[in-house]
N, C-alpha and C. Protein backbone atom coordinates (compact mmCIF):
# COMPACT_ATOMS: atom_id res chain seq x y z
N UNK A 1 32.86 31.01 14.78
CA UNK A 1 32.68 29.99 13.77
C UNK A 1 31.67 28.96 14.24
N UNK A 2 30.90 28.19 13.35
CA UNK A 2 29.86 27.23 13.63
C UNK A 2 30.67 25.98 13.86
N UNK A 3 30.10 24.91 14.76
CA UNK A 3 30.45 23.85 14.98
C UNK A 3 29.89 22.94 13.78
N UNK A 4 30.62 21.94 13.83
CA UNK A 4 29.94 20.93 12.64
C UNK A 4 28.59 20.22 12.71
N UNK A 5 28.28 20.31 14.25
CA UNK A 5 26.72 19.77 15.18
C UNK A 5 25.84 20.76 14.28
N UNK A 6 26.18 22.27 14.48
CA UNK A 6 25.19 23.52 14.12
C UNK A 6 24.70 23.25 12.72
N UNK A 7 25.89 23.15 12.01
CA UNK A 7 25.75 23.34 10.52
C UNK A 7 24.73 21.84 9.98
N UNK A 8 25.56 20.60 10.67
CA UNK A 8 24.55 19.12 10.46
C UNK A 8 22.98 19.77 10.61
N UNK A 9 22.50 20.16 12.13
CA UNK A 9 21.45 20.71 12.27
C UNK A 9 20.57 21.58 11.26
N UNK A 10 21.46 22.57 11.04
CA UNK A 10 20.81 23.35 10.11
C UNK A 10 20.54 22.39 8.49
N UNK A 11 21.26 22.05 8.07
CA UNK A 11 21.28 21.01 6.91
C UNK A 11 19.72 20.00 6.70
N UNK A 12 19.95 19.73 7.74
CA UNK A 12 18.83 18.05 7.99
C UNK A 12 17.22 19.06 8.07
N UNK A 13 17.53 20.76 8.75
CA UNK A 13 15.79 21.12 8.33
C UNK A 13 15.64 21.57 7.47
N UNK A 14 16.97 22.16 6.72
CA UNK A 14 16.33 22.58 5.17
C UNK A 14 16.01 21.19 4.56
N UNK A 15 16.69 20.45 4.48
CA UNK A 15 16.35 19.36 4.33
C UNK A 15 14.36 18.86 3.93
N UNK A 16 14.01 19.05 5.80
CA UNK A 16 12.34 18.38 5.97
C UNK A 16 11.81 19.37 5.46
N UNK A 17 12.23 20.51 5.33
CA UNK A 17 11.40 21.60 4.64
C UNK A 17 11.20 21.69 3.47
N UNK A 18 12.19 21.25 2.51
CA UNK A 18 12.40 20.87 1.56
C UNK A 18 11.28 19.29 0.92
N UNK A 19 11.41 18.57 1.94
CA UNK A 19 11.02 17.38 1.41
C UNK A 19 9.51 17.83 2.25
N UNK A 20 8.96 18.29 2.89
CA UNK A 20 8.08 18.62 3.45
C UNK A 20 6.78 19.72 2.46
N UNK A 21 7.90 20.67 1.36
CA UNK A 21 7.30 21.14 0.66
C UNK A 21 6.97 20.53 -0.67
N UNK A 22 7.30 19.83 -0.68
CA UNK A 22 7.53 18.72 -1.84
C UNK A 22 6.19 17.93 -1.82
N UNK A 23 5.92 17.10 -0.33
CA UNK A 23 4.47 16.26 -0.14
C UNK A 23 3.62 16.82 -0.33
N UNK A 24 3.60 18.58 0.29
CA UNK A 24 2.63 19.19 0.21
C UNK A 24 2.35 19.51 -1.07
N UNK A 25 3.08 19.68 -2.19
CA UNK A 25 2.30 20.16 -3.75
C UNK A 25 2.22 18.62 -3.99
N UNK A 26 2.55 17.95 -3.65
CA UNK A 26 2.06 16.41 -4.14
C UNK A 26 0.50 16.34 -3.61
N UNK A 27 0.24 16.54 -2.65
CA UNK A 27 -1.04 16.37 -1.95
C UNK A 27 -1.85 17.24 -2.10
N UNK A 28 -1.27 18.44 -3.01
CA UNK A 28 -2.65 19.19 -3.30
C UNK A 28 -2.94 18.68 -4.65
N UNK A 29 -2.00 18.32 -5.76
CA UNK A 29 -2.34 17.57 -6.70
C UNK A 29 -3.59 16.65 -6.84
N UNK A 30 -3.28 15.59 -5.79
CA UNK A 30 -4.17 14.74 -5.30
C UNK A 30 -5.65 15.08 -4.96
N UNK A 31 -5.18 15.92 -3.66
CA UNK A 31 -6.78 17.00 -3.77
C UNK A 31 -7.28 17.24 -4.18
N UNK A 32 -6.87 17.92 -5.59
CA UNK A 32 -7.43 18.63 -6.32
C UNK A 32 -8.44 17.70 -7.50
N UNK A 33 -8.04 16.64 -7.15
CA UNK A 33 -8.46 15.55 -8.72
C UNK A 33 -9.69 14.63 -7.51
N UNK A 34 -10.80 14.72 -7.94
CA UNK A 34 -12.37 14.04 -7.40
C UNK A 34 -11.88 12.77 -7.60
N UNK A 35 -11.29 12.29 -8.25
CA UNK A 35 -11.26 10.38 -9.03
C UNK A 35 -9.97 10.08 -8.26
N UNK A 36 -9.06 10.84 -8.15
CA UNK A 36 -7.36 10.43 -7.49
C UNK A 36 -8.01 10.22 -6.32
N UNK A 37 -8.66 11.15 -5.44
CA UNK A 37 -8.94 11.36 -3.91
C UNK A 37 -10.00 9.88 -3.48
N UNK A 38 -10.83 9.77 -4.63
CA UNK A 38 -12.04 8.65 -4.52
C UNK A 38 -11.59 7.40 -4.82
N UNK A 39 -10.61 7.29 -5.59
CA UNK A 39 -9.33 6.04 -5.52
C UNK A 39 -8.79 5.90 -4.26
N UNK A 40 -8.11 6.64 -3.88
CA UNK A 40 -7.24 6.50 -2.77
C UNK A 40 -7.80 6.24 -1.54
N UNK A 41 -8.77 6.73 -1.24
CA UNK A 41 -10.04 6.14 0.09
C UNK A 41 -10.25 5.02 -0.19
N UNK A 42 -10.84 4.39 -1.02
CA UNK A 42 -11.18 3.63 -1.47
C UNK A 42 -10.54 2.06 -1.28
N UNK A 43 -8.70 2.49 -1.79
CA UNK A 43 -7.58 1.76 -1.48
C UNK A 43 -7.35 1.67 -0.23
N UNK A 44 -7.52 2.35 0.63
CA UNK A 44 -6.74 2.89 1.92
C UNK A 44 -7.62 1.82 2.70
N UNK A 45 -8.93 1.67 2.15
CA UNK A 45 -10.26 1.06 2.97
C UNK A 45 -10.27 0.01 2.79
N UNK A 46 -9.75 -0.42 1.59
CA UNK A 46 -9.62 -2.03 1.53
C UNK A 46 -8.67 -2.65 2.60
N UNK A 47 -7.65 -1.71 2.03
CA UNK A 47 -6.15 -2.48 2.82
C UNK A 47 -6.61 -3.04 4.24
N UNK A 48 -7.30 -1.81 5.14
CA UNK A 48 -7.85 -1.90 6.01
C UNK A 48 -8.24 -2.89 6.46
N UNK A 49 -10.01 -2.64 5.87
CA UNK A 49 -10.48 -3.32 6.49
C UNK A 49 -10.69 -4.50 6.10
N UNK A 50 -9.65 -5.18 4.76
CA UNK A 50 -10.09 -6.45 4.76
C UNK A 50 -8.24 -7.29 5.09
N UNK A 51 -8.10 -6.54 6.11
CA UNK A 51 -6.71 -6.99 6.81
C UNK A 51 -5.24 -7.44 6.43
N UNK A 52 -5.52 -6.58 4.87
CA UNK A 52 -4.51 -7.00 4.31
C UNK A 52 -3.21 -6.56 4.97
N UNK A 53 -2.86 -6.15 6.33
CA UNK A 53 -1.43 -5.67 6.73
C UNK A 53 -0.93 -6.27 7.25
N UNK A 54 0.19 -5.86 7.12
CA UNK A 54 1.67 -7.09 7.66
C UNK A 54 1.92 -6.91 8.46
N UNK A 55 1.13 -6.57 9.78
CA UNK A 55 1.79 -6.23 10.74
C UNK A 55 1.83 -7.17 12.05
N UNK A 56 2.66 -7.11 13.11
CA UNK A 56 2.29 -8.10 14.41
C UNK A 56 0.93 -7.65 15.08
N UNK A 57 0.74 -9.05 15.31
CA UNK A 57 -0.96 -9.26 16.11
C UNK A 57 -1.54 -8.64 15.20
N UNK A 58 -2.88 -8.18 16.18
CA UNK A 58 -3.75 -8.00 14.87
C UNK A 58 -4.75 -6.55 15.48
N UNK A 59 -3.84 -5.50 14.65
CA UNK A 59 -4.44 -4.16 14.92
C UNK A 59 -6.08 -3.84 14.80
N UNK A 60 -6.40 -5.00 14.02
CA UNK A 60 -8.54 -4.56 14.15
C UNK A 60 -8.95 -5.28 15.39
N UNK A 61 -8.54 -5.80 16.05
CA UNK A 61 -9.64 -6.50 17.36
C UNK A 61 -10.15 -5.07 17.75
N UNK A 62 -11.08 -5.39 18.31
CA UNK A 62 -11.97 -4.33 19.08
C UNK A 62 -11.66 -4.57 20.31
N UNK A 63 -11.25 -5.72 20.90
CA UNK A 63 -11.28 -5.77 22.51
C UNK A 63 -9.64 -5.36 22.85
N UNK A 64 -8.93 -5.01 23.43
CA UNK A 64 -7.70 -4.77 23.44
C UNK A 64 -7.00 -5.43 24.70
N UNK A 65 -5.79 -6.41 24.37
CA UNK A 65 -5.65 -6.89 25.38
C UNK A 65 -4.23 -6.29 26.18
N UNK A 66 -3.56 -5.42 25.63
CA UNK A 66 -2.29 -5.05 26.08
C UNK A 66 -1.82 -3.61 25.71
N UNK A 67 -0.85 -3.10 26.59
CA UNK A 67 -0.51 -2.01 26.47
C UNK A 67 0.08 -1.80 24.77
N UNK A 68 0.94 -2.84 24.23
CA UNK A 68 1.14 -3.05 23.07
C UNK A 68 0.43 -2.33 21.99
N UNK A 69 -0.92 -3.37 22.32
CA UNK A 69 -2.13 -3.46 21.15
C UNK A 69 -2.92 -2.22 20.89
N UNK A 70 -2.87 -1.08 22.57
CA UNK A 70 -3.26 -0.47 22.62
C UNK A 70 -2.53 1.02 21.91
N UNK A 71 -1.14 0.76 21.83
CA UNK A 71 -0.14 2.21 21.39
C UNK A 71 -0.42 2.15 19.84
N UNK A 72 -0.86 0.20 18.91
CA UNK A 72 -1.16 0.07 18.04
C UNK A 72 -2.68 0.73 17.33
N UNK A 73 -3.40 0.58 18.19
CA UNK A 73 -4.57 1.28 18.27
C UNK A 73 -4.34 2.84 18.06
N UNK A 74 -3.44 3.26 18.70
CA UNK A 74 -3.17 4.85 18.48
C UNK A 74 -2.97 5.29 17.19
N UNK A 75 -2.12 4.65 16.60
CA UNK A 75 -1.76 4.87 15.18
C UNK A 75 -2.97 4.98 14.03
N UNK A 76 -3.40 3.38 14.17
CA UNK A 76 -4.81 3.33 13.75
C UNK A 76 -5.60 4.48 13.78
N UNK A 77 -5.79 4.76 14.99
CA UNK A 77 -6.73 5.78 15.00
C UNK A 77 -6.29 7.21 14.36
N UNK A 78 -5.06 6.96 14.27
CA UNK A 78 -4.31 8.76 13.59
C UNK A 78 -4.96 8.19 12.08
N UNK A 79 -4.41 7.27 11.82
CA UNK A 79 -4.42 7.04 9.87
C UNK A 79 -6.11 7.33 9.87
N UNK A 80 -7.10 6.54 10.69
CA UNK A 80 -8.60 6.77 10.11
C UNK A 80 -8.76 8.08 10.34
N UNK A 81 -8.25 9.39 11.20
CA UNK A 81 -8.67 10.13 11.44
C UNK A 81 -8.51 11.49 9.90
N UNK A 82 -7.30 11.01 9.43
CA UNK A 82 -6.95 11.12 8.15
C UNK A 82 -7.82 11.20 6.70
N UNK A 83 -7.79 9.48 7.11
CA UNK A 83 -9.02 8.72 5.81
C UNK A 83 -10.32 9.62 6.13
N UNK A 84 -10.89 10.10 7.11
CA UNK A 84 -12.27 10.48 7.48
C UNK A 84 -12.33 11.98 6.80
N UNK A 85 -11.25 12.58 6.88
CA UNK A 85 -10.84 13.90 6.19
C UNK A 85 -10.64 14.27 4.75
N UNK A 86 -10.36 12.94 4.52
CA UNK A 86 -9.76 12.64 2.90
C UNK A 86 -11.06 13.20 2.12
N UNK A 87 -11.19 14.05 1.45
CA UNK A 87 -12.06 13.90 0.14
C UNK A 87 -11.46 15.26 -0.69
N UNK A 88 -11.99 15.36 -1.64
CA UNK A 88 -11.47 16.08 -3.03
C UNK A 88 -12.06 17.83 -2.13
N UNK A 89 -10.87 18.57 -2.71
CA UNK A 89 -10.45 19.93 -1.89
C UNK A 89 -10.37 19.67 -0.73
N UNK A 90 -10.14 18.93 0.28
CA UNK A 90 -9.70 19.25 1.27
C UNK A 90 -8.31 20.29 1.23
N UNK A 91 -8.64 21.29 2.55
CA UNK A 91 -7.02 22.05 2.56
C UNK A 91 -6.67 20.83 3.02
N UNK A 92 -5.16 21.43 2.52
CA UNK A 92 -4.27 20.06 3.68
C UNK A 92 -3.53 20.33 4.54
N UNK A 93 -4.01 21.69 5.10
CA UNK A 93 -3.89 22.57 6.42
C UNK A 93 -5.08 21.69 7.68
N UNK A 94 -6.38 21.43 6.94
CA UNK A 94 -7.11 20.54 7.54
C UNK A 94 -6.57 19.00 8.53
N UNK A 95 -5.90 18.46 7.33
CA UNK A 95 -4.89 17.41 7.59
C UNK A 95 -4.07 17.65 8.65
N UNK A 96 -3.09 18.78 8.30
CA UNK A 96 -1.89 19.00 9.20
C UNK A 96 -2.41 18.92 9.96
N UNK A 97 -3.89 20.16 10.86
CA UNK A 97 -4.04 19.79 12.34
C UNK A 97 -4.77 19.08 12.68
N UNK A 98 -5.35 17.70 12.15
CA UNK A 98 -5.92 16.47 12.77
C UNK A 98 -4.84 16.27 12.95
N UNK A 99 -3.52 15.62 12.28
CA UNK A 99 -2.10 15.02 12.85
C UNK A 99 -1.10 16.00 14.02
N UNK A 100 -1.80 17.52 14.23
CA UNK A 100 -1.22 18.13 15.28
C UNK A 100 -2.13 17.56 16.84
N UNK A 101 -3.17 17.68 16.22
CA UNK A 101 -4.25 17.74 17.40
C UNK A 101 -3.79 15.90 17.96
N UNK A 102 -3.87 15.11 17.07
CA UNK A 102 -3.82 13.85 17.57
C UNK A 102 -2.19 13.69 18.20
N UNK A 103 -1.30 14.11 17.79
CA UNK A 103 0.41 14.08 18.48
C UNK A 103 0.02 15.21 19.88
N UNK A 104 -0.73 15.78 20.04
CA UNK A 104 -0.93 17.01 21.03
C UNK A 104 -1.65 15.81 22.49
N UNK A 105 -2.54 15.16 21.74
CA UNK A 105 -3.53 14.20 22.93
C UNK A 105 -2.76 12.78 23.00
N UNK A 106 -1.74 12.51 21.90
CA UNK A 106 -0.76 10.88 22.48
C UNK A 106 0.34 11.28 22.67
N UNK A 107 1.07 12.19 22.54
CA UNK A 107 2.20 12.78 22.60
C UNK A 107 2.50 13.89 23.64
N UNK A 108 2.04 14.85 23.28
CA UNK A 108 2.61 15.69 24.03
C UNK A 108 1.71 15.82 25.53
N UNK A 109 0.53 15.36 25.62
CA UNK A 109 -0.02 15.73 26.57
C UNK A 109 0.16 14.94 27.62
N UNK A 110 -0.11 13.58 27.61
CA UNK A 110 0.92 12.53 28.25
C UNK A 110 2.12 12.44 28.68
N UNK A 111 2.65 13.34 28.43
CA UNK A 111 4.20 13.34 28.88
C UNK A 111 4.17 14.26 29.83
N UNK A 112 5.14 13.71 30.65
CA UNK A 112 5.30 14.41 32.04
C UNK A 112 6.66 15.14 32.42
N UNK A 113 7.57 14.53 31.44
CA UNK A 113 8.96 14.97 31.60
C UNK A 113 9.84 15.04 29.92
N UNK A 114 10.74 15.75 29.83
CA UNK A 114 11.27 15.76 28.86
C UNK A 114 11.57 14.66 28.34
N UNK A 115 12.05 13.82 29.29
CA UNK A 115 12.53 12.60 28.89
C UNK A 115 11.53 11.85 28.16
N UNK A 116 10.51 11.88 28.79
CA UNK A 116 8.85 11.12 28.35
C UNK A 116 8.33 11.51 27.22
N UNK A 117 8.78 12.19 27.04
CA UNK A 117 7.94 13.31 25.81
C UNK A 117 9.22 12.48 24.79
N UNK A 118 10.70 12.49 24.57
CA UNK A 118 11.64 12.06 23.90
C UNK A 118 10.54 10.56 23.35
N UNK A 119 10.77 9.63 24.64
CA UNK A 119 10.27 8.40 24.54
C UNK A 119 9.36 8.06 23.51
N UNK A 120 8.22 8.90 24.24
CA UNK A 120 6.87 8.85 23.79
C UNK A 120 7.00 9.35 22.19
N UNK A 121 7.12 10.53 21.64
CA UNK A 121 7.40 10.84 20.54
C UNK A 121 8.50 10.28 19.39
N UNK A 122 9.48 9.42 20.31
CA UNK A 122 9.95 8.37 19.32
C UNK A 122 9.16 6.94 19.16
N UNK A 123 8.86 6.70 20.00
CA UNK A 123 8.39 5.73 19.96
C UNK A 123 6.93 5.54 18.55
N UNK A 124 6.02 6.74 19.54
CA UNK A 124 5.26 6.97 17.85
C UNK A 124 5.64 7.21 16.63
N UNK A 125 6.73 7.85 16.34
CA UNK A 125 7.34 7.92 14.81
C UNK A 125 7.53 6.82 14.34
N UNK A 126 8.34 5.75 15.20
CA UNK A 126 9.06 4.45 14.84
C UNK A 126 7.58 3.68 14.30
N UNK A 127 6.64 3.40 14.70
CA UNK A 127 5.44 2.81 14.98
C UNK A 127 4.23 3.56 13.68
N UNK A 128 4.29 4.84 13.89
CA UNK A 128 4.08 5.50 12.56
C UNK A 128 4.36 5.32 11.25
N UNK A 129 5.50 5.15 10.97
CA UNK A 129 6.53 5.03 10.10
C UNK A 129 6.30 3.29 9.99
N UNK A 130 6.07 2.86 10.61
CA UNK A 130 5.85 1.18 10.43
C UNK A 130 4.58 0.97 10.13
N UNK A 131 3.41 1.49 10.11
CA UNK A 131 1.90 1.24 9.94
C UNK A 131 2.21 1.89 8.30
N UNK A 132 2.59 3.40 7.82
CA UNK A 132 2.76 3.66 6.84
C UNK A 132 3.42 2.64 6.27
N UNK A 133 4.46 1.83 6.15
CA UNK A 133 4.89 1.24 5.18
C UNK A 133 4.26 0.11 5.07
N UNK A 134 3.66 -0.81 6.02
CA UNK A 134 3.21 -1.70 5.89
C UNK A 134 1.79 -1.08 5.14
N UNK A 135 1.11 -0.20 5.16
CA UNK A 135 -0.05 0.11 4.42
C UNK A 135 0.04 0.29 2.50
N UNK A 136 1.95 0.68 2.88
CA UNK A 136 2.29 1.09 1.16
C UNK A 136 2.26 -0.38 0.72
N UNK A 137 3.17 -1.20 1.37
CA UNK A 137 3.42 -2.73 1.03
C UNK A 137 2.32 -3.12 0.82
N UNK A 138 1.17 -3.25 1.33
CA UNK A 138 -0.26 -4.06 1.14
C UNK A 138 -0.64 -3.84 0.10
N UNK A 139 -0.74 -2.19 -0.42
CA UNK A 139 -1.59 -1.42 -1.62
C UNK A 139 -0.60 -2.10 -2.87
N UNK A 140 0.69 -2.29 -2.62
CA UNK A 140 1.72 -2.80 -3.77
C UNK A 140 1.54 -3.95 -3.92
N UNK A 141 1.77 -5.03 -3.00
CA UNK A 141 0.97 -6.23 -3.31
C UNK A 141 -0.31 -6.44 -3.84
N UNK A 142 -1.57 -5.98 -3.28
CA UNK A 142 -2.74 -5.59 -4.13
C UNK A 142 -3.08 -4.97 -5.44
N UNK A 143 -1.97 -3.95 -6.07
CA UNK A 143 -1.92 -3.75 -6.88
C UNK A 143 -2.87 -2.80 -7.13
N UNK A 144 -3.36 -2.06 -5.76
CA UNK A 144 -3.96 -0.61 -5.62
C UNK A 144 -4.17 0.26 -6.23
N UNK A 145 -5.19 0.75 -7.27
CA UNK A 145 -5.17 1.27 -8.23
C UNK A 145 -4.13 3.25 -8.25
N UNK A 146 -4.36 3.32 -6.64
CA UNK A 146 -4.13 4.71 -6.25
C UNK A 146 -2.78 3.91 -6.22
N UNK A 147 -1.75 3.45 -6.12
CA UNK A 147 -0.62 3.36 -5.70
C UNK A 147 0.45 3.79 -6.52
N UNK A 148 1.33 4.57 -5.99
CA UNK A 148 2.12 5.22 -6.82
C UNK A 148 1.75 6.63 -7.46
């Protein structure tokens, strides 16, 4: 018989697979439309670069003064690596492995021990997951034409 751990487990990936297949026909939608895709750059670039984010300190300096500023910088650099990809037909197989390749060179390659790799890879989700929302919050306050 399965333990209740097994079955939770199994649950939570049909689950991302589920909600995983879901983004993906959302995002080919998107793709597929020249004006959705040329909106949404567009939005993504404002938020940016005219600093509309809510976040601590201040993720555009160019000079970097702390280990902090610098894990912040990482993120940054995942989302532009994204935006740089963004245009109408992109696969979004394209996508997936800029966000493999970039978790492969801050994530996994850096890590030296299981434990590190745990760390390190939570730590970027948490931090991930916080640049994304603060980017949704900005575009909602702005009133982002792509939003929603």
């Amino acid at each position: 018989s399965f333990s209740l751990t097994e079955v939770t487990v199994f649950i939570n990936r049909l689950r991302r697979k589920t909600d995983l297949s879901n983004m993906a026909k959302t995002m080919r939608t998107v793709l597929n439309s020249n004006s959705k895709v040329t909106v949404l750059r567009s939005d993504l670039h404002a938020v940016i670069d005219q600093g509309f984010l809510d976040v601590p300190g201040n993720l555009f300096q160019k000079k970097l003064r702390s280990r902090e500023e610098l894990q912040n910088d990482i993120e940054l650099k995942c989302l532009n690596d994204l935006m740089s990809l963004l245009a109408p037909s992109t696969d979004i197989r394209v996508l997936l492995n800029c966000v493999s390749s970039n978790l492969q060179a801050f994530v996994i390659q850096p890590s030296r021990s299981k434990e590190e790799f745990r760390k390190l890879a939570s730590d970027f989700q948490l931090r991930w997951n916080f640049l994304l929302s603060a980017v949704s919050k900005a575009m909602t306050l702005n009133y982002a034409d792509s939003f929603g």
